[in-house]
N, C-alpha and C. Protein backbone atom coordinates (compact mmCIF):
# COMPACT_ATOMS: atom_id res chain seq x y z
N UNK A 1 -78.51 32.45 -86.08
CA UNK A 1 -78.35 32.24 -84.65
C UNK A 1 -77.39 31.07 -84.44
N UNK A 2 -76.33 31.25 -83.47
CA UNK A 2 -75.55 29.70 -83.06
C UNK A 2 -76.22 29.41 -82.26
N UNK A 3 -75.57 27.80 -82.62
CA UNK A 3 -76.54 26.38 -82.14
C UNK A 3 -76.58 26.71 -80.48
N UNK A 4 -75.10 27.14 -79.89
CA UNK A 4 -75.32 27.43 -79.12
C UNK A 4 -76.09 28.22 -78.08
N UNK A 5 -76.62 29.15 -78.90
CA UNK A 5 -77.95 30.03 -78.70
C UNK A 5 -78.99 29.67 -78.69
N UNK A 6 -78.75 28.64 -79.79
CA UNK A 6 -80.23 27.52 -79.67
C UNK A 6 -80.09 26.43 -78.70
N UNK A 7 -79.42 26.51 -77.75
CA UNK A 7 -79.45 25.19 -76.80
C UNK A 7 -80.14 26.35 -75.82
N UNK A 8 -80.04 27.22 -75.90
CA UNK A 8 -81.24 28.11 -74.47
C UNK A 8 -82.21 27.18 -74.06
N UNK A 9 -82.71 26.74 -73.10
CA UNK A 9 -84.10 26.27 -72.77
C UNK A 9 -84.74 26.80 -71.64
N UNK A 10 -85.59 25.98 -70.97
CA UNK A 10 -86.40 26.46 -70.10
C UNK A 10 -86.24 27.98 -69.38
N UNK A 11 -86.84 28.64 -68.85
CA UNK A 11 -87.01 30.28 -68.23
C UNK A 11 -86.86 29.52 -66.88
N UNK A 12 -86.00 30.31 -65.85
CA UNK A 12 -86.37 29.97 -64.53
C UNK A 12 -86.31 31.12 -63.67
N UNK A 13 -87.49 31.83 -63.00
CA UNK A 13 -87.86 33.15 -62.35
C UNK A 13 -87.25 34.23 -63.72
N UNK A 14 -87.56 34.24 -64.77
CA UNK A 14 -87.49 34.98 -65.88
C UNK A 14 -85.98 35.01 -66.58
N UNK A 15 -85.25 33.92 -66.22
CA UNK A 15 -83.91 34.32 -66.85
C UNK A 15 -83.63 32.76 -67.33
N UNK A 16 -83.63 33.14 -68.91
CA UNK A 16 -82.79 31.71 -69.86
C UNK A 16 -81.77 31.04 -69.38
N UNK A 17 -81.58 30.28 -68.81
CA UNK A 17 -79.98 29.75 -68.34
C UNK A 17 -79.44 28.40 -69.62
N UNK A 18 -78.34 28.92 -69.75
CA UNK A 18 -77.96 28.08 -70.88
C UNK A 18 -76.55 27.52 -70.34
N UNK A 19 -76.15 26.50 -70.98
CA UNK A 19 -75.23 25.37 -70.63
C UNK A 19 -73.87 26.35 -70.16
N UNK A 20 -73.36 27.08 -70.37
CA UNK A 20 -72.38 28.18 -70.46
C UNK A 20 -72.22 28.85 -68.79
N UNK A 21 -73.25 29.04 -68.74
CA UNK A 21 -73.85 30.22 -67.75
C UNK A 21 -74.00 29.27 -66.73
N UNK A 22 -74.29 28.33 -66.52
CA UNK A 22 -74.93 26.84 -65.77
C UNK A 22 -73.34 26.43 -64.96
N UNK A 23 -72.70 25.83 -66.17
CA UNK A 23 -71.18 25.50 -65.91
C UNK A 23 -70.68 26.50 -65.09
N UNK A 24 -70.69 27.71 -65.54
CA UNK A 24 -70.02 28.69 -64.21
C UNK A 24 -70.09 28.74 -63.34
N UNK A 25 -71.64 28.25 -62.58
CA UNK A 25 -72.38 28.85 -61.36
C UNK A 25 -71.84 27.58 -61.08
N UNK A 26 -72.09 26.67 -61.63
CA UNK A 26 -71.99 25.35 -60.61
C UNK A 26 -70.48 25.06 -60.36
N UNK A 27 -69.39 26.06 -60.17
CA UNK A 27 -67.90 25.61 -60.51
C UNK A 27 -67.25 25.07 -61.72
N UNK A 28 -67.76 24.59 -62.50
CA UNK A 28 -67.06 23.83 -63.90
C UNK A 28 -66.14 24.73 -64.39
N UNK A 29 -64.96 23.95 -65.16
CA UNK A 29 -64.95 24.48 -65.87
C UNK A 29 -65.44 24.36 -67.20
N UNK A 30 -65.27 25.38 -68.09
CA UNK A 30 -66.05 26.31 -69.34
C UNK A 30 -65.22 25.51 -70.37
N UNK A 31 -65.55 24.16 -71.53
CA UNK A 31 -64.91 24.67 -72.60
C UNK A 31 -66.21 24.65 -73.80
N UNK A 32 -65.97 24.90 -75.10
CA UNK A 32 -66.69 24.19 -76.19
C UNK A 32 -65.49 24.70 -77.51
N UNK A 33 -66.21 24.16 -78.64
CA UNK A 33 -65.72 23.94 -79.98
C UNK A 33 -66.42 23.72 -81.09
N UNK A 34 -66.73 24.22 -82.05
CA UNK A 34 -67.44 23.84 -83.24
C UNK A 34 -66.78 23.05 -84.16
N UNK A 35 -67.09 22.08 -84.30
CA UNK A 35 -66.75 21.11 -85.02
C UNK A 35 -67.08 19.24 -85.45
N UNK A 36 -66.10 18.24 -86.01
CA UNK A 36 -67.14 16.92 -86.25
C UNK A 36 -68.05 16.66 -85.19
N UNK A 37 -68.51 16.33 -85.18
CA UNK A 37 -69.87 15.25 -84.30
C UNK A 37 -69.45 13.95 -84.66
N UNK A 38 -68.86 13.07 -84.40
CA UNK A 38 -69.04 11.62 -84.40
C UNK A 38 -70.53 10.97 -84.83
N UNK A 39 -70.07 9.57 -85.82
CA UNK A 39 -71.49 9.40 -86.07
C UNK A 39 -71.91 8.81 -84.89
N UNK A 40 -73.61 8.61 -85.29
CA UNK A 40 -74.16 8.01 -83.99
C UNK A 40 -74.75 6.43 -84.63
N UNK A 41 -73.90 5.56 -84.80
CA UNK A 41 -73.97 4.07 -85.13
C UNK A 41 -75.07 3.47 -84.72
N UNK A 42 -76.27 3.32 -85.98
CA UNK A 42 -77.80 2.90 -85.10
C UNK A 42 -78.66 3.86 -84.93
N UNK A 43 -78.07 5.12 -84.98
CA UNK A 43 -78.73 6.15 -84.20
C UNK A 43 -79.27 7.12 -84.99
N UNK A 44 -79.36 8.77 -84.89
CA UNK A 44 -80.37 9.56 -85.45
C UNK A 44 -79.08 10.11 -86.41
N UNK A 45 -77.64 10.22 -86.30
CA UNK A 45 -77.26 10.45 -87.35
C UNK A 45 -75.75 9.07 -87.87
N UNK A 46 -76.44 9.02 -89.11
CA UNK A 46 -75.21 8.01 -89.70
C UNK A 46 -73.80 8.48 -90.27
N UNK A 47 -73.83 9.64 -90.42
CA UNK A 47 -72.46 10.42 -90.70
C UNK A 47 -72.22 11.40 -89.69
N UNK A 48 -70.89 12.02 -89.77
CA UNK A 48 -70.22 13.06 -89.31
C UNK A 48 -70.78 14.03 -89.39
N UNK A 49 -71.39 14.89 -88.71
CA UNK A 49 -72.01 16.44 -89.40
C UNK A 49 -71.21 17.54 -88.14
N UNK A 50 -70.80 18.99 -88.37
CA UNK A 50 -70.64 19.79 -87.59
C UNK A 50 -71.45 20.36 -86.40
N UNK A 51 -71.18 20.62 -85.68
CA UNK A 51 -71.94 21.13 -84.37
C UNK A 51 -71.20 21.58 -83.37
N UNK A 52 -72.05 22.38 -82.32
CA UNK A 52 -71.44 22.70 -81.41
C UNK A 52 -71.04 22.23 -80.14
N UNK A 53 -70.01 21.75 -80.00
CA UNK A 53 -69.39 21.17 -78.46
C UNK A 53 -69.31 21.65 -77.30
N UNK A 54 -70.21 21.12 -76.12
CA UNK A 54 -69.14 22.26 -75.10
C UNK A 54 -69.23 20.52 -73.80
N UNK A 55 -68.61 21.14 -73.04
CA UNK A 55 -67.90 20.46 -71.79
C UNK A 55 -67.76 21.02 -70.94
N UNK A 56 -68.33 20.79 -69.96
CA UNK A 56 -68.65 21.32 -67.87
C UNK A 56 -67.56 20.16 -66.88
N UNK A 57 -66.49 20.25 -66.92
CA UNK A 57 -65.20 19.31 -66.46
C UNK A 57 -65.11 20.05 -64.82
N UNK A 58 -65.66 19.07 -64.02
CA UNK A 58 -65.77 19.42 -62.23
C UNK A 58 -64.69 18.68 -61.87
N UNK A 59 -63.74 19.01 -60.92
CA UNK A 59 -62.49 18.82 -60.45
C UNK A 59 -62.50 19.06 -58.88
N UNK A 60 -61.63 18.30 -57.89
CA UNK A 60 -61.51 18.69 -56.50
C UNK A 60 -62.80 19.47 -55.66
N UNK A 61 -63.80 18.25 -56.19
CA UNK A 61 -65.05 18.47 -55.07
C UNK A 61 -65.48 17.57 -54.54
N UNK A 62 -65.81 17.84 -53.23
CA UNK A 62 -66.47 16.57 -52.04
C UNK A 62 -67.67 15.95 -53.16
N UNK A 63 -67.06 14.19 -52.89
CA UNK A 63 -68.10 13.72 -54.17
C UNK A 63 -67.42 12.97 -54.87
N UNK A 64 -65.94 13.90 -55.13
CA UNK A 64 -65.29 12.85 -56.34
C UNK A 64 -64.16 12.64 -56.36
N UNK A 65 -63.69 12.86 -54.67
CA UNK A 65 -62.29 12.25 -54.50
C UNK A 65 -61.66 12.61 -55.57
N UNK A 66 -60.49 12.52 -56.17
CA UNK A 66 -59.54 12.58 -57.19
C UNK A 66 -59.99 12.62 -58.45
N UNK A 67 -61.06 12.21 -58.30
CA UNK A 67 -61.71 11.85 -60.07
C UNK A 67 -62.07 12.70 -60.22
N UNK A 68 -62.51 12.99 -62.05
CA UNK A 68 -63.59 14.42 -62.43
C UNK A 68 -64.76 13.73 -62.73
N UNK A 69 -65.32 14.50 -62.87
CA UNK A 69 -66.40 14.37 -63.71
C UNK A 69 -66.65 15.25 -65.01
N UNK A 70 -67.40 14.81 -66.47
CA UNK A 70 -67.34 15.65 -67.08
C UNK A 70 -69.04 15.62 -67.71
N UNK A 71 -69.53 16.74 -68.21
CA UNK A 71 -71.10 16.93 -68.63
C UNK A 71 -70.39 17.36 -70.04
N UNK A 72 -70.68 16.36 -71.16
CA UNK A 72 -70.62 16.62 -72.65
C UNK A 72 -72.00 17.73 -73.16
N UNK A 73 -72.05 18.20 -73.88
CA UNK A 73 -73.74 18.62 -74.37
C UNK A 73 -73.29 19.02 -75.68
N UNK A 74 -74.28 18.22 -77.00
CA UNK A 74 -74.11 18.44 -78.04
C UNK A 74 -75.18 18.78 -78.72
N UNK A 75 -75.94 18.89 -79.90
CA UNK A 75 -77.35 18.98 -79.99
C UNK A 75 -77.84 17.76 -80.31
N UNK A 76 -79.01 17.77 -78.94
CA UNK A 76 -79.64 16.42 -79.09
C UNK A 76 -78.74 15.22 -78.27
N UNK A 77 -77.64 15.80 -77.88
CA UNK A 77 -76.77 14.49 -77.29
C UNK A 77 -76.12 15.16 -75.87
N UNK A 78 -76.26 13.92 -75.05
CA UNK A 78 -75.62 14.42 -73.85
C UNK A 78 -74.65 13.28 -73.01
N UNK A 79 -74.12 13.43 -72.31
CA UNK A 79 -73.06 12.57 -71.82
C UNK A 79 -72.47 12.64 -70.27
N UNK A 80 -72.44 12.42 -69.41
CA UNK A 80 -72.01 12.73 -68.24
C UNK A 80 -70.83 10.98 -67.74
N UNK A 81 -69.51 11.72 -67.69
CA UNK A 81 -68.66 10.25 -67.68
C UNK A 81 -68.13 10.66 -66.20
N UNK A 82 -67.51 10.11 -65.25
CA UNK A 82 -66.51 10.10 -64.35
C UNK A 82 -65.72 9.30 -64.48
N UNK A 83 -64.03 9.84 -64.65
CA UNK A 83 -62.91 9.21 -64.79
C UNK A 83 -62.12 9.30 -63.78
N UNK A 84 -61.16 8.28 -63.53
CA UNK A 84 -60.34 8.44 -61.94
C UNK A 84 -58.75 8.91 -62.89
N UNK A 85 -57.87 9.71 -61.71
CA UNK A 85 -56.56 10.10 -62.16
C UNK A 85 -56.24 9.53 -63.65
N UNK A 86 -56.31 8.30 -63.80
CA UNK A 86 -55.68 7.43 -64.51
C UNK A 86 -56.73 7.46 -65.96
N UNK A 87 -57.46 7.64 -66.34
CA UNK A 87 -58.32 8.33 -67.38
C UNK A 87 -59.44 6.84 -67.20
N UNK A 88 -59.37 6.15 -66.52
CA UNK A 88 -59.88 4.92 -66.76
C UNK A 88 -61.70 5.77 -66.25
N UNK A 89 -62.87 4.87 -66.81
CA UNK A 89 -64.31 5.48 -66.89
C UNK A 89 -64.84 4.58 -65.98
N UNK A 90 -64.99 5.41 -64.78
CA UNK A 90 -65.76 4.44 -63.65
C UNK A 90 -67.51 4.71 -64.16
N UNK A 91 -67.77 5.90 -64.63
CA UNK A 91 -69.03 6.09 -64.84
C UNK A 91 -69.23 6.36 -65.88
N UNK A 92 -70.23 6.08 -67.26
CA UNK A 92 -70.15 6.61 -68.88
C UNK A 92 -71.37 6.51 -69.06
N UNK A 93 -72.55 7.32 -68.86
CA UNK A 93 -74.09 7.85 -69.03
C UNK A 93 -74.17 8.85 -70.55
N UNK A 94 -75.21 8.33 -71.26
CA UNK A 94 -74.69 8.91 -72.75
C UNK A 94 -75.98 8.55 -73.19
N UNK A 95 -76.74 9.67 -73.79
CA UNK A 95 -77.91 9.26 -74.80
C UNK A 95 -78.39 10.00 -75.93
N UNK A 96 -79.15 9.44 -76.94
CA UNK A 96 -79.35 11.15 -77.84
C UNK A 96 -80.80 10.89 -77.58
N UNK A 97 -81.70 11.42 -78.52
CA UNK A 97 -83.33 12.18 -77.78
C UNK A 97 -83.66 12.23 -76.46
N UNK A 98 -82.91 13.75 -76.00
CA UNK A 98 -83.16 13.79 -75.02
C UNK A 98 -83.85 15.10 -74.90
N UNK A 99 -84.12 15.48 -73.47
CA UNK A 99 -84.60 16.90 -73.01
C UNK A 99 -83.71 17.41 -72.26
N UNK A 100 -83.35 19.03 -72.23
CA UNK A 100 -82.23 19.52 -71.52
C UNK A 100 -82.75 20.55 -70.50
N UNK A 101 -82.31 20.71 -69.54
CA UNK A 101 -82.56 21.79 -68.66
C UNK A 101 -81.32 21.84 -68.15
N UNK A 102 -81.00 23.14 -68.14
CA UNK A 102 -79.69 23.70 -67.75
C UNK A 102 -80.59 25.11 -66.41
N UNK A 103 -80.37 25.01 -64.88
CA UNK A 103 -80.62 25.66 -63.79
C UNK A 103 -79.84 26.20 -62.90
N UNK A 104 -79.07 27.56 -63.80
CA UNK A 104 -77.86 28.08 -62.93
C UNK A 104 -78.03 28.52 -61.39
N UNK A 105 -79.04 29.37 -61.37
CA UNK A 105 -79.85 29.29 -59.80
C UNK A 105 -79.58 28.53 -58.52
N UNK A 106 -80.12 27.22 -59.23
CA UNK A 106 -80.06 25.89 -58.46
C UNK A 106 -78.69 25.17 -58.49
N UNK A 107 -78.17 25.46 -59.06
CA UNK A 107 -76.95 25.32 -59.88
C UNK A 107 -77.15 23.42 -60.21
N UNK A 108 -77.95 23.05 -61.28
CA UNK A 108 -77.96 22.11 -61.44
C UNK A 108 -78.30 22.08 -63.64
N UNK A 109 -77.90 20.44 -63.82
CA UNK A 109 -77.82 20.13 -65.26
C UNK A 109 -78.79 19.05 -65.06
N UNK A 110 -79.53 19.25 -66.37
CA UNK A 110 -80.70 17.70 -65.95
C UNK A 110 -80.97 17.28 -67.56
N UNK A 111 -81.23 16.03 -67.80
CA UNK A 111 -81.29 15.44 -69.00
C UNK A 111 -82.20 14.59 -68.99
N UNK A 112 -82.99 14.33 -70.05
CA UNK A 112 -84.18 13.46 -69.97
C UNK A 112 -83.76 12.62 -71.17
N UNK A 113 -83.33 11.31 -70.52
CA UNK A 113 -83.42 10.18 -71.73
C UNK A 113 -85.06 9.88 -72.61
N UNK A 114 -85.49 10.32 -73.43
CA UNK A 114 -86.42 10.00 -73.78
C UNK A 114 -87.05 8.76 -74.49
N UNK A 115 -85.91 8.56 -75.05
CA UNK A 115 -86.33 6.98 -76.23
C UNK A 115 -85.62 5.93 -75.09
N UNK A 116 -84.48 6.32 -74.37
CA UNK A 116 -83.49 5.26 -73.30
C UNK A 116 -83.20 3.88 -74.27
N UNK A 117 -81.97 4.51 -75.28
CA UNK A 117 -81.95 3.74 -76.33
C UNK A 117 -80.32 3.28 -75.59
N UNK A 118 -79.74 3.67 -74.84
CA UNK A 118 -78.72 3.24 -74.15
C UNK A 118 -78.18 3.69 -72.72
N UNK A 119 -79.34 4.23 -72.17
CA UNK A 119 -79.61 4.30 -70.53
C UNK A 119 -81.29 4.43 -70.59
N UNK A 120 -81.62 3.77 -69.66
CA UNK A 120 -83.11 3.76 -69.35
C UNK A 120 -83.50 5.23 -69.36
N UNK A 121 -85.10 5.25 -69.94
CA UNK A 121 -85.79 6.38 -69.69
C UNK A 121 -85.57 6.84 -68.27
N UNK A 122 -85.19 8.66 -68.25
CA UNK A 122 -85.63 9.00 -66.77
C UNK A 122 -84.96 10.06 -67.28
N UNK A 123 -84.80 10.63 -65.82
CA UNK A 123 -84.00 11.60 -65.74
C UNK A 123 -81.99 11.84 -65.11
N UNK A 124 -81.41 12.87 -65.64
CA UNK A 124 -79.80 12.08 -65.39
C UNK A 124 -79.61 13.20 -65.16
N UNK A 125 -79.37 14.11 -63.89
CA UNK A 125 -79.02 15.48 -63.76
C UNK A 125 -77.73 15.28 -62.26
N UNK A 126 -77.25 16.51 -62.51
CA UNK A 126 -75.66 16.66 -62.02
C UNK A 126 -76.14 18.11 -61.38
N UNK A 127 -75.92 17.96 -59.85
CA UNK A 127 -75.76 19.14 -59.07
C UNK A 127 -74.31 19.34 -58.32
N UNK A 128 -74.54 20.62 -57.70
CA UNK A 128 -73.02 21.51 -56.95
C UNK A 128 -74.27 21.60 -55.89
N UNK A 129 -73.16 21.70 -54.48
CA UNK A 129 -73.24 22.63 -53.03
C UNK A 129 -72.54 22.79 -52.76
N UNK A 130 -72.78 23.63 -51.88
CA UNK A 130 -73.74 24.84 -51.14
C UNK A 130 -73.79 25.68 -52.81
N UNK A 131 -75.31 26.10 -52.43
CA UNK A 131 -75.45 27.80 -53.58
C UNK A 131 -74.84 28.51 -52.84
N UNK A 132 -74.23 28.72 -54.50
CA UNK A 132 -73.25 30.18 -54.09
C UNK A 132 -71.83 30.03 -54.19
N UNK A 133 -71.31 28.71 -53.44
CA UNK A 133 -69.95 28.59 -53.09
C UNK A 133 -70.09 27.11 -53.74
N UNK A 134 -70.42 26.10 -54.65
CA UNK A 134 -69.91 25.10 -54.55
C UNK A 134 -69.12 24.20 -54.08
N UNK A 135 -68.93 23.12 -53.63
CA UNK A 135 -67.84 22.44 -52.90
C UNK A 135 -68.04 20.97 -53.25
N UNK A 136 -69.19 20.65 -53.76
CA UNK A 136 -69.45 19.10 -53.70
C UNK A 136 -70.88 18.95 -54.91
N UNK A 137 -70.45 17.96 -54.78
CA UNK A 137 -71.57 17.21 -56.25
C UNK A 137 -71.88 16.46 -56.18
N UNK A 138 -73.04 15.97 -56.91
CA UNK A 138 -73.74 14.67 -56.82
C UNK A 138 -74.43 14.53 -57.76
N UNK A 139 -74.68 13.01 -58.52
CA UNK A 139 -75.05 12.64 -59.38
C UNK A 139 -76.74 12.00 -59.06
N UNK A 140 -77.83 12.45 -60.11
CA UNK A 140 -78.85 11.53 -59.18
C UNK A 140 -79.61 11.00 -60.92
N UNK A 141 -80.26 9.91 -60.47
CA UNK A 141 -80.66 9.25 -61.61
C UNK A 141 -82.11 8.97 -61.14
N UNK A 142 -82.96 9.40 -62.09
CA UNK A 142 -84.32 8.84 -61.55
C UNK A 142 -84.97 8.38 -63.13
N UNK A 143 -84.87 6.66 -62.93
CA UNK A 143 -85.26 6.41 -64.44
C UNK A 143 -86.95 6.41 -63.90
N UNK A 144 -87.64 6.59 -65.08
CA UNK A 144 -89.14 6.83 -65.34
C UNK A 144 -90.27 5.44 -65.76
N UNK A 145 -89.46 4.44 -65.59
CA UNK A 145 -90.16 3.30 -65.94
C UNK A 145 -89.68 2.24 -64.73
């Protein structure tokens, strides 16, 4: 099975929504890649190992003025940065043991820092509006401690 197959999680009204399927509904665009993983310095891995990449890159929506935003998802690792024209990182949210829920429906991405070994425990999820038609986004953070 690919990893990517294994990032499936939660059922919502009987249908798997996975990071892929998620990105679409909510406007993103679609990429990924199999390949290095960067080590994680301190962290759960000390070398390079292969895996699967993908990236949800939101562009020209009420929300983010000129800037994008981008949703990394790797296994076990997640990332949500906003950069302005100029590549500079107004926003860089990044953790590994986490929990994933991907809710094409709702059209939303949600991440659970669990250890909050470099963002506080909580939750870090990225929505689109209107369902259906996207136009705008918003970032919401609800740490748990």
């Amino acid at each position: 099975m690919l990893i990517s197959e294994q990032e499936k999680l939660k059922k919502n009204g009987g249908e798997t929504m996975t990071f892929k399927e998620t990105c679409k509904k909510m406007g993103g665009e679609y990429e990924e890649e199999y390949g290095l993983l960067e080590p994680d310095v301190g962290g759960e891995f000390i070398t390079e190992h292969e895996a699967m990449k993908q990236w949800c890159t939101f562009t020209k929506m009420e929300g983010l003025g000129e800037n994008e935003l981008v949703v990394f998802n790797a296994p076990n690792t997640f990332s949500i940065k906003v950069q302005d024209k100029d590549m500079n990182e107004l926003i860089d949210l990044w953790d590994n043991d986490v929990r994933k829920r991907f809710d094409a429906k709702n059209q939303t991405m949600c991440f659970e820092a669990v250890l909050g070994v470099r963002v506080p425990k909580g939750n870090f999820c990225v929505k689109t509006f209107p369902i259906g038609e996207p136009k705008g986004i918003e970032i919401k953070i609800e740490p748990s401690e």
